[in-house]
Structures are given as C-alpha cells and as structure tokens.
Protein backbone atom coordinates (compact mmCIF):
# COMPACT_ATOMS: atom_id res chain seq x y z
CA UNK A 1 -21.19 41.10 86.90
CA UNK A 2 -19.35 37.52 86.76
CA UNK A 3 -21.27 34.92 85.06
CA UNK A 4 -19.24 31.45 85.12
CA UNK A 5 -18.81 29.98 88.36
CA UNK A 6 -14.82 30.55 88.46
CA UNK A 7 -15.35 34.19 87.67
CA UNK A 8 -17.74 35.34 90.86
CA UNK A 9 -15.21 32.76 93.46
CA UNK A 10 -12.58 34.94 91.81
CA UNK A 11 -14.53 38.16 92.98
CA UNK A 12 -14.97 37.06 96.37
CA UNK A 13 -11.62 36.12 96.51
CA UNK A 14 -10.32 39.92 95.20
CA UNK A 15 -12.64 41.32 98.03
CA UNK A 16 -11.55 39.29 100.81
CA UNK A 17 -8.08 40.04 99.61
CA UNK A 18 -8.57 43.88 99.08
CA UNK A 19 -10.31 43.48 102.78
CA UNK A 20 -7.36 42.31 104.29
CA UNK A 21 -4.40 44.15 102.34
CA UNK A 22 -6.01 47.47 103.08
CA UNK A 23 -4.92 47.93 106.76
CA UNK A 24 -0.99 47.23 105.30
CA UNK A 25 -1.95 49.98 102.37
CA UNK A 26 -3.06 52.29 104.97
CA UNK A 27 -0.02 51.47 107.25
CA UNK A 28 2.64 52.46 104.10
CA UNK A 29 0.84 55.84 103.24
CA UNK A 30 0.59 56.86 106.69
CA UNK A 31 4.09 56.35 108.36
CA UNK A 32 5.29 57.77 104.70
CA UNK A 33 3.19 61.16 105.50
CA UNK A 34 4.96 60.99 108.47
CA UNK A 35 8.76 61.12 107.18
CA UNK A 36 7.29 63.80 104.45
CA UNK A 37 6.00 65.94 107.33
CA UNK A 38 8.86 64.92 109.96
CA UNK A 39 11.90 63.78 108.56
CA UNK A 40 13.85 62.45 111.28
CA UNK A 41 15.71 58.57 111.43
CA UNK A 42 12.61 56.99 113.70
CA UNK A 43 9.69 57.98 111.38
CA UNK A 44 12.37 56.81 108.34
CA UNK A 45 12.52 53.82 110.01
CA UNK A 46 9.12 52.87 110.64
CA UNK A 47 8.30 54.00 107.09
CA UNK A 48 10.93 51.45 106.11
CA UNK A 49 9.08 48.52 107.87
CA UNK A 50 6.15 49.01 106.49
CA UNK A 51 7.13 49.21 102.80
CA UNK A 52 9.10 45.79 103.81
CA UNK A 53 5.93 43.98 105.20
CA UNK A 54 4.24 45.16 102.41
CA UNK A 55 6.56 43.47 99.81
CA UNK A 56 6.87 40.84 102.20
CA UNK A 57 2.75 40.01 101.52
CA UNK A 58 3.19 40.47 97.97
CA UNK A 59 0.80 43.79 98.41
CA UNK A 60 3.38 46.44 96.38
CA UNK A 61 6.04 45.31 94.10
CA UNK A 62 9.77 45.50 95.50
CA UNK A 63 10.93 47.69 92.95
CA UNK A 64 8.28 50.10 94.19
CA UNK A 65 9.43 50.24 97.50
CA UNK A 66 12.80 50.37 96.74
CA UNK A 67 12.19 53.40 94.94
CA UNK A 68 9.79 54.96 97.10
CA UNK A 69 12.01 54.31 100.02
CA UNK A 70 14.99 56.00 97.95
CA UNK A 71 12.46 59.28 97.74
CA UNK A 72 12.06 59.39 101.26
CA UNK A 73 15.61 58.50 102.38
CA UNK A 74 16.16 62.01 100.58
CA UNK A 75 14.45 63.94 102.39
CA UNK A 76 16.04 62.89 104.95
CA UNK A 77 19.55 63.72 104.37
C-alpha cells in the first residue's frame, strides 16, 4: 500500500486510467479474434481502427500495432 501522499493520488490515478483504457483494450482483442477467425477485408479493417485509436490514446505502443497489424494483414492474403 502507498504511503506518501503523491504515491496513493498516483494509484487512483492508474485506476481511473486502467478504468477507462479497458473498453479500447477490449475493443483491439476482440475485432483481432475476429480477422483470426474470419479473415476477410471488413473485419481487417475494423481491426485496423482499433489498433489506431488505441495508439492514438497512448494505450499500446505504435510499434506494437504496427506489428500486430502486419500478423493479421497475413492472414489475410
């Protein structure tokens, strides 16, 4: 447990911030189930978008989704 003052506001900070990022989390691994199980253009597309809003909220690193969208574009072709 946190004992100076700046460590427990940074706590409540990392849980209002883990409350809020986890809907765009859940959004990534979900439409990126879907081009694993489906690989067509649309679900490739929509996986796409939601990697990009992800980096775009600083939530996963752009190098990540570059490379995970480089995995998936594979399975497509």
């Amino acid at each position: 447990m946190p004992i100076t003052k700046s460590a427990l506001k940074a706590l409540r900070q990392d849980k209002k911030r883990a409350i809020m990022n986890q809907p765009v989390r859940s959004r990534v691994k979900s439409s990126m189930d879907a081009v694993k199980a489906a690989p067509k253009l649309e679900t490739l597309s929509s996986a796409f978008s939601a990697l990009d809003r992800a980096v775009k909220r600083h939530i996963i690193h752009r190098n990540k989704a570059a490379r995970l969208k480089s995995q998936l574009s594979k399975l497509v072709k």
